[in-house]
N, C-alpha and C. Protein backbone atom coordinates (compact mmCIF):
# COMPACT_ATOMS: atom_id res chain seq x y z
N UNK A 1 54.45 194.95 -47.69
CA UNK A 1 55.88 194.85 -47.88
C UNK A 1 56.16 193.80 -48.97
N UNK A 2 57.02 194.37 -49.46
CA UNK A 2 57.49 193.29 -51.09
C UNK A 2 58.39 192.59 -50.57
N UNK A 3 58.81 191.46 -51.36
CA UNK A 3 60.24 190.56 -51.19
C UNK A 3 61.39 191.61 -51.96
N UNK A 4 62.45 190.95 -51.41
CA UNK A 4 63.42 191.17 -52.07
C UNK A 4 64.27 190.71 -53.23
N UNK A 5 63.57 189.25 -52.99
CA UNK A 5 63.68 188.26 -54.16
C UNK A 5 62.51 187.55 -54.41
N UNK A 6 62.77 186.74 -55.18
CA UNK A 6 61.66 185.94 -55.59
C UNK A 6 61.95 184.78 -54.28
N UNK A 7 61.03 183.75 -53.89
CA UNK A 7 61.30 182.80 -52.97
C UNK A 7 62.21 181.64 -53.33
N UNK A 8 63.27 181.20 -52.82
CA UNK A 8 64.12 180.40 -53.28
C UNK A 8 63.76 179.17 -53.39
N UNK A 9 64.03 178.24 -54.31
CA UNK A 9 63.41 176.96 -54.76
C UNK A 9 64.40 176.07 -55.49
N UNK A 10 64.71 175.07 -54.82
CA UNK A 10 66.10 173.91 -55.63
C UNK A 10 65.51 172.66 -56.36
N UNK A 11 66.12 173.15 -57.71
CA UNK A 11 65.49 171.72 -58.40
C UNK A 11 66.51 170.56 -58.11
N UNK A 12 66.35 169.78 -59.05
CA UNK A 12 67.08 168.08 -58.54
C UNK A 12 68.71 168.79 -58.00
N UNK A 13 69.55 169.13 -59.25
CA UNK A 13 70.75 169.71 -58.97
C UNK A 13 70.90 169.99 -57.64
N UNK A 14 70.32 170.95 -57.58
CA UNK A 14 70.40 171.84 -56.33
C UNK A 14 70.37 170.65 -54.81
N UNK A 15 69.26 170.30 -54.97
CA UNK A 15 69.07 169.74 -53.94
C UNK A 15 70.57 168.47 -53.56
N UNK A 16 70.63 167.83 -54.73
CA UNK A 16 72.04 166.67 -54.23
C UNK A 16 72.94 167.76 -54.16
N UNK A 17 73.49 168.75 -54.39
CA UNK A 17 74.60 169.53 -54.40
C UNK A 17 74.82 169.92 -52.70
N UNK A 18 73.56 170.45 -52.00
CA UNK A 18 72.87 170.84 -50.58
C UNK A 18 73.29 169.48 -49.95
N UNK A 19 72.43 168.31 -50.30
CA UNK A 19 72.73 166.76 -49.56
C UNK A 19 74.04 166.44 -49.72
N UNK A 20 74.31 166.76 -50.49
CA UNK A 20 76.44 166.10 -50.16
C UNK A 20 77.64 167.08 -49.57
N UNK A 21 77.08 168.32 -50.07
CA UNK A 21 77.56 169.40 -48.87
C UNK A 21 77.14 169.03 -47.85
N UNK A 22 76.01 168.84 -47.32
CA UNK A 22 75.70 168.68 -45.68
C UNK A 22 76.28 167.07 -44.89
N UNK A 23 76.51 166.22 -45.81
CA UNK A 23 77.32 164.98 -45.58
C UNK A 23 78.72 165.34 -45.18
N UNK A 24 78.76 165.43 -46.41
CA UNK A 24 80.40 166.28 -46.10
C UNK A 24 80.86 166.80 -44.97
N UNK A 25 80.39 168.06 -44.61
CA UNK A 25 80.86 168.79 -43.83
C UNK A 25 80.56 167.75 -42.32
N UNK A 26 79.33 167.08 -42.21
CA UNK A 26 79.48 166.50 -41.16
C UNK A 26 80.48 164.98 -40.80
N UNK A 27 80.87 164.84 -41.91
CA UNK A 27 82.01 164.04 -42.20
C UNK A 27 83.33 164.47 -41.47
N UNK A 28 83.67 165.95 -41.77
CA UNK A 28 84.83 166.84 -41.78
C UNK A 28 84.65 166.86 -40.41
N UNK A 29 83.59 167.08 -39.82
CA UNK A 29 83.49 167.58 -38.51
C UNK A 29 83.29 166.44 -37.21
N UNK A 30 83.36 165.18 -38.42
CA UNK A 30 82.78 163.86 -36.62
C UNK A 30 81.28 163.90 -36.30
N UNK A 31 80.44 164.49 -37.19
CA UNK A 31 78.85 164.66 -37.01
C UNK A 31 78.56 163.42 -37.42
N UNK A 32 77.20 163.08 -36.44
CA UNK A 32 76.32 161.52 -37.47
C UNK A 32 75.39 161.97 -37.85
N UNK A 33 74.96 162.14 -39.24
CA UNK A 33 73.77 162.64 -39.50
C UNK A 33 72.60 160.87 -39.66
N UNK A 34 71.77 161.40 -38.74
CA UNK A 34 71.03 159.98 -38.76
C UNK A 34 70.04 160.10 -39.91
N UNK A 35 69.47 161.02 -40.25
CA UNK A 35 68.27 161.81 -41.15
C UNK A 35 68.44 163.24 -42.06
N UNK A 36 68.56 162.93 -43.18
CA UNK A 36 68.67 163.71 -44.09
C UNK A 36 67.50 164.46 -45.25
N UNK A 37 66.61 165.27 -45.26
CA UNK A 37 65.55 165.38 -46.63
C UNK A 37 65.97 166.95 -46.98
N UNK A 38 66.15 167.00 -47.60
CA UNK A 38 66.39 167.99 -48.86
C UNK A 38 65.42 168.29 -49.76
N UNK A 39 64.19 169.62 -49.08
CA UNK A 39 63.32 169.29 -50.23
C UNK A 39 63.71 170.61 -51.19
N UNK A 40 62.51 171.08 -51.47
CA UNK A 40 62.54 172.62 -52.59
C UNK A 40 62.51 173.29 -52.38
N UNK A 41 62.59 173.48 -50.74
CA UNK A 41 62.02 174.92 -50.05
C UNK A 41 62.54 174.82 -48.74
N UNK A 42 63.12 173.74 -48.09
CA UNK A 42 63.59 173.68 -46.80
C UNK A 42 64.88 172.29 -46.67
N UNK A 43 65.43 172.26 -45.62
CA UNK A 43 66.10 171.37 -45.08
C UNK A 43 65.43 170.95 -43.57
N UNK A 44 65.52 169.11 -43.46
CA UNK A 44 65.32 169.09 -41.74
C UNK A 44 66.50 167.62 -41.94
N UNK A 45 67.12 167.89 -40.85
CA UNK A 45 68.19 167.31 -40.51
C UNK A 45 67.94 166.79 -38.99
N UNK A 46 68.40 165.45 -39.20
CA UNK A 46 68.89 165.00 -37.61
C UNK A 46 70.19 164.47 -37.48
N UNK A 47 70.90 165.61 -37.01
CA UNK A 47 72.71 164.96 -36.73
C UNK A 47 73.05 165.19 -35.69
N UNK A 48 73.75 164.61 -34.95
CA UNK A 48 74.30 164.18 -33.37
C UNK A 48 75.78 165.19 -33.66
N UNK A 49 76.14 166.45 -33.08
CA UNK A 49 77.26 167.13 -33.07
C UNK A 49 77.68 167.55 -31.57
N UNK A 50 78.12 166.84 -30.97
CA UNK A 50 78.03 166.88 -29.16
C UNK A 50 79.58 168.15 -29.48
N UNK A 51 78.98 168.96 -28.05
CA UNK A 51 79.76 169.68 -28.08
C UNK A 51 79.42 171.19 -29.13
N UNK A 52 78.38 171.13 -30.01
CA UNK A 52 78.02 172.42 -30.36
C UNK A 52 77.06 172.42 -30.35
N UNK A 53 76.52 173.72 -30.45
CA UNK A 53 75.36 174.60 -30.68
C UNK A 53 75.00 174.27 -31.52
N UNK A 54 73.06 174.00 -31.42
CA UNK A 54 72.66 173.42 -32.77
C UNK A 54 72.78 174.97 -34.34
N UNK A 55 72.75 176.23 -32.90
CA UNK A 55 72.93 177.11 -34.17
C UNK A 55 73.96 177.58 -34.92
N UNK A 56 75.07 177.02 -34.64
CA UNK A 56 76.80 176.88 -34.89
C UNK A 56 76.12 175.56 -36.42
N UNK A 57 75.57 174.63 -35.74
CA UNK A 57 75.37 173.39 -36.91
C UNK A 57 74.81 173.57 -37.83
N UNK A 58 73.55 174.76 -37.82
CA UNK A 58 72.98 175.39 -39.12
C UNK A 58 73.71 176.03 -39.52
N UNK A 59 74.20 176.67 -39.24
CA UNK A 59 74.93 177.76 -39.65
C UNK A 59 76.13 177.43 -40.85
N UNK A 60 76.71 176.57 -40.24
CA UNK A 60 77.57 175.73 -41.28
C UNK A 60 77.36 175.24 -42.09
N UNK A 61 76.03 174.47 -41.96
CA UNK A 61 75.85 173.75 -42.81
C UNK A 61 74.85 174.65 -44.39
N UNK A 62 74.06 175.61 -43.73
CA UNK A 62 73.91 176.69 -44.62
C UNK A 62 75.03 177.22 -45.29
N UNK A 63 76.16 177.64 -45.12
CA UNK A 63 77.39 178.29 -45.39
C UNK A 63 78.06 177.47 -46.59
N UNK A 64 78.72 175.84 -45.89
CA UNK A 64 79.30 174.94 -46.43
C UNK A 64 78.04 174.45 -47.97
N UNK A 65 76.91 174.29 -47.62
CA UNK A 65 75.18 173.92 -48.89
C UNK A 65 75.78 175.66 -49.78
N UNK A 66 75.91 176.79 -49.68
CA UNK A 66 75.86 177.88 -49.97
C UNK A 66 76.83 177.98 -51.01
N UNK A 67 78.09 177.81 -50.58
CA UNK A 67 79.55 177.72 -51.23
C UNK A 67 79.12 176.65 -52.52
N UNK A 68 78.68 175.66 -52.22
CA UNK A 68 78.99 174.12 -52.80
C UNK A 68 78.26 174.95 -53.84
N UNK A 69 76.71 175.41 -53.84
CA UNK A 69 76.26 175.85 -54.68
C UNK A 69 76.51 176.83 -56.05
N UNK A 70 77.27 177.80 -55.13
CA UNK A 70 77.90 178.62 -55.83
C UNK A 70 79.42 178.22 -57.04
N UNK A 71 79.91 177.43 -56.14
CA UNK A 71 80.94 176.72 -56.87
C UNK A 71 80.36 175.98 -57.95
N UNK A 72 78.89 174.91 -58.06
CA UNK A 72 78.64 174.18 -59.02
C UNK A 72 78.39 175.45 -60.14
N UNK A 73 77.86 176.41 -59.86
CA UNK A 73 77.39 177.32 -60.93
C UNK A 73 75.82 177.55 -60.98
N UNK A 74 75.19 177.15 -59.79
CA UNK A 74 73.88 176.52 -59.31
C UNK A 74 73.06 177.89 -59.40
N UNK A 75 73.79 178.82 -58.51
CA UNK A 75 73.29 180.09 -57.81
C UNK A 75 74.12 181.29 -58.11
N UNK A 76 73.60 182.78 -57.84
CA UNK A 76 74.82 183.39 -58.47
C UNK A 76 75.25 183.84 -57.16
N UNK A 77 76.51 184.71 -57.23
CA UNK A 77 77.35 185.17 -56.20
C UNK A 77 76.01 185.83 -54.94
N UNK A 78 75.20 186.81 -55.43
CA UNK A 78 74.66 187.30 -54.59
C UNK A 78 73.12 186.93 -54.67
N UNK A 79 72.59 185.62 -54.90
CA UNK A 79 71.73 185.24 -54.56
C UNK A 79 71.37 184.53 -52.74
N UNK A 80 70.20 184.78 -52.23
CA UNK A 80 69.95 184.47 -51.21
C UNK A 80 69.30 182.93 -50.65
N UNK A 81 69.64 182.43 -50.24
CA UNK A 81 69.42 180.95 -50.07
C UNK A 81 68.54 180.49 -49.28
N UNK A 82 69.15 180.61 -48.01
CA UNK A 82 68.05 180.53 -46.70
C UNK A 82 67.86 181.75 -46.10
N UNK A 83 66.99 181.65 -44.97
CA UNK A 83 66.21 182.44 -43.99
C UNK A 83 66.97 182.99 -43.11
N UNK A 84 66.81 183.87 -42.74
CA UNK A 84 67.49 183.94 -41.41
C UNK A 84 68.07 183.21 -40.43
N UNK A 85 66.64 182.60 -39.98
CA UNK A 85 66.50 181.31 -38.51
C UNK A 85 66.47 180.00 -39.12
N UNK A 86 66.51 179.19 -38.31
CA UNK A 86 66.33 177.58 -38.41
C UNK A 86 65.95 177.35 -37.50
N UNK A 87 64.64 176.39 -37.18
CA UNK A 87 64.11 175.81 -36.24
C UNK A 87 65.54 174.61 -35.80
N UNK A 88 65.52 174.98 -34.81
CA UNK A 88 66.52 173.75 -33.88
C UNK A 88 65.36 173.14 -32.91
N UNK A 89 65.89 172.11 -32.57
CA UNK A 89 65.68 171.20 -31.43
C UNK A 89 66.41 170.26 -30.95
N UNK A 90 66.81 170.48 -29.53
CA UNK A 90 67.80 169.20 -28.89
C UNK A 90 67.13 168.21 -28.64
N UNK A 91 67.39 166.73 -28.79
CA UNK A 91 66.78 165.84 -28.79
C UNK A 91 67.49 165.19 -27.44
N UNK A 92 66.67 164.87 -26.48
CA UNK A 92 67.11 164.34 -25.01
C UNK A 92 66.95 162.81 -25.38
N UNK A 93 66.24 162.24 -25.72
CA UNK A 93 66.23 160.81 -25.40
C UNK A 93 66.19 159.74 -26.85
N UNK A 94 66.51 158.55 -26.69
CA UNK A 94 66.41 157.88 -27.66
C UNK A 94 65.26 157.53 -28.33
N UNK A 95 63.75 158.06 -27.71
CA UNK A 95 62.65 157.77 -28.49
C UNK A 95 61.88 158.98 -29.01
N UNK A 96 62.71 160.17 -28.86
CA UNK A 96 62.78 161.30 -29.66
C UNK A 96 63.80 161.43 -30.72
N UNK A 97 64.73 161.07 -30.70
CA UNK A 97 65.31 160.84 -31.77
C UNK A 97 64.95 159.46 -32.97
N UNK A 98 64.62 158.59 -32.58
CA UNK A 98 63.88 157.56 -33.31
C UNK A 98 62.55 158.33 -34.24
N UNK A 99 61.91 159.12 -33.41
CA UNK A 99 60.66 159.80 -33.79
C UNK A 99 61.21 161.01 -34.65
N UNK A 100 62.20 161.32 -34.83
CA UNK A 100 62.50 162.60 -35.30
C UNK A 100 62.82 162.02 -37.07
N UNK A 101 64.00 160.66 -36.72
CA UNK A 101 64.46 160.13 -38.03
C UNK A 101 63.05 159.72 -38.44
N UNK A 102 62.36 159.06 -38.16
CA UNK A 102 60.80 158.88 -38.72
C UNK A 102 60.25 159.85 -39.60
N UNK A 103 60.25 161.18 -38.68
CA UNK A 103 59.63 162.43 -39.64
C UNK A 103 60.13 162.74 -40.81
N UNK A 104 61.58 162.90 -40.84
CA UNK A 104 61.96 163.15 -42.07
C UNK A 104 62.42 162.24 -43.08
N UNK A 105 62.52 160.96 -42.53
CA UNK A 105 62.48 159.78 -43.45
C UNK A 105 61.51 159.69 -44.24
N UNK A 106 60.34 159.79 -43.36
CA UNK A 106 58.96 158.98 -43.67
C UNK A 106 58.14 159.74 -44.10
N UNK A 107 57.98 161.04 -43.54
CA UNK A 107 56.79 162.02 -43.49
C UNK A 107 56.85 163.20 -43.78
N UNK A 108 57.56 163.74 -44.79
CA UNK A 108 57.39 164.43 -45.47
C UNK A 108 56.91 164.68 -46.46
C-alpha cells in the first residue's frame, strides 16, 4: 500500500507557528500546559484541562496548530498534517506528571 502523501515534516516556521497555536488555545481555554516539544514529525504535550477529554484536547489543538498553519501560508488548504490518533495519557499523580514534564523537556 502507497501513501497518500509524502510524510509530513515542519521546519523551524512550522514548528513555532504549531507551539504558539497550542499556547494559545490553551490560554483561550484555562489549560496549563506544563510541557511543550514541537518536533518535525510529532507533538507531546503535558497540559492539565480538567473537565475534558484528553481526545477533545488533541483534537483542538490539532485543528487550532492546523488553521494557524494554513493562515501563515505554511501549508496548503488540502494538505494533511497529523494522524489520525494521538497517544493520550491521564496522569493520576504528581510524580507522573513530574516524570512526564521530564520526558519532553529533557528527553527527546
Amino acid at each position: 500500500m502507497t501513501m497518500a502523501e509524502a510524510p509530513f515534516e515542519m521546519d523551524t516556521a512550522m514548528r513555532e507557528v504549531v507551539e504558539t497555536a497550542m499556547r494559545d488555545h490553551a490560554a483561550f481555554r484555562g489549560w496549563r500546559i506544563d510541557a511543550l516539544g514541537v518536533r518535525t514529525n510529532h507533538v507531546h504535550v503535558v497540559v492539565t484541562a480538567t473537565g475534558h477529554e484528553p481526545e477533545i484536547v488533541v483534537a483542538q489543538f490539532k485543528s487550532w496548530s492546523t488553521r494557524r498553519l494554513r493562515e501563515a501560508g505554511l501549508i496548503g488548504d488540502r494538505r494533511r498534517v497529523w494522524t489520525k490518533m494521538a497517544s493520550t495519557r491521564y496522569i493520576n499523580s504528581e510524580a507522573s506528571r513530574v516524570a512526564a514534564v521530564d520526558y519532553v523537556s529533557n528527553h527527546q
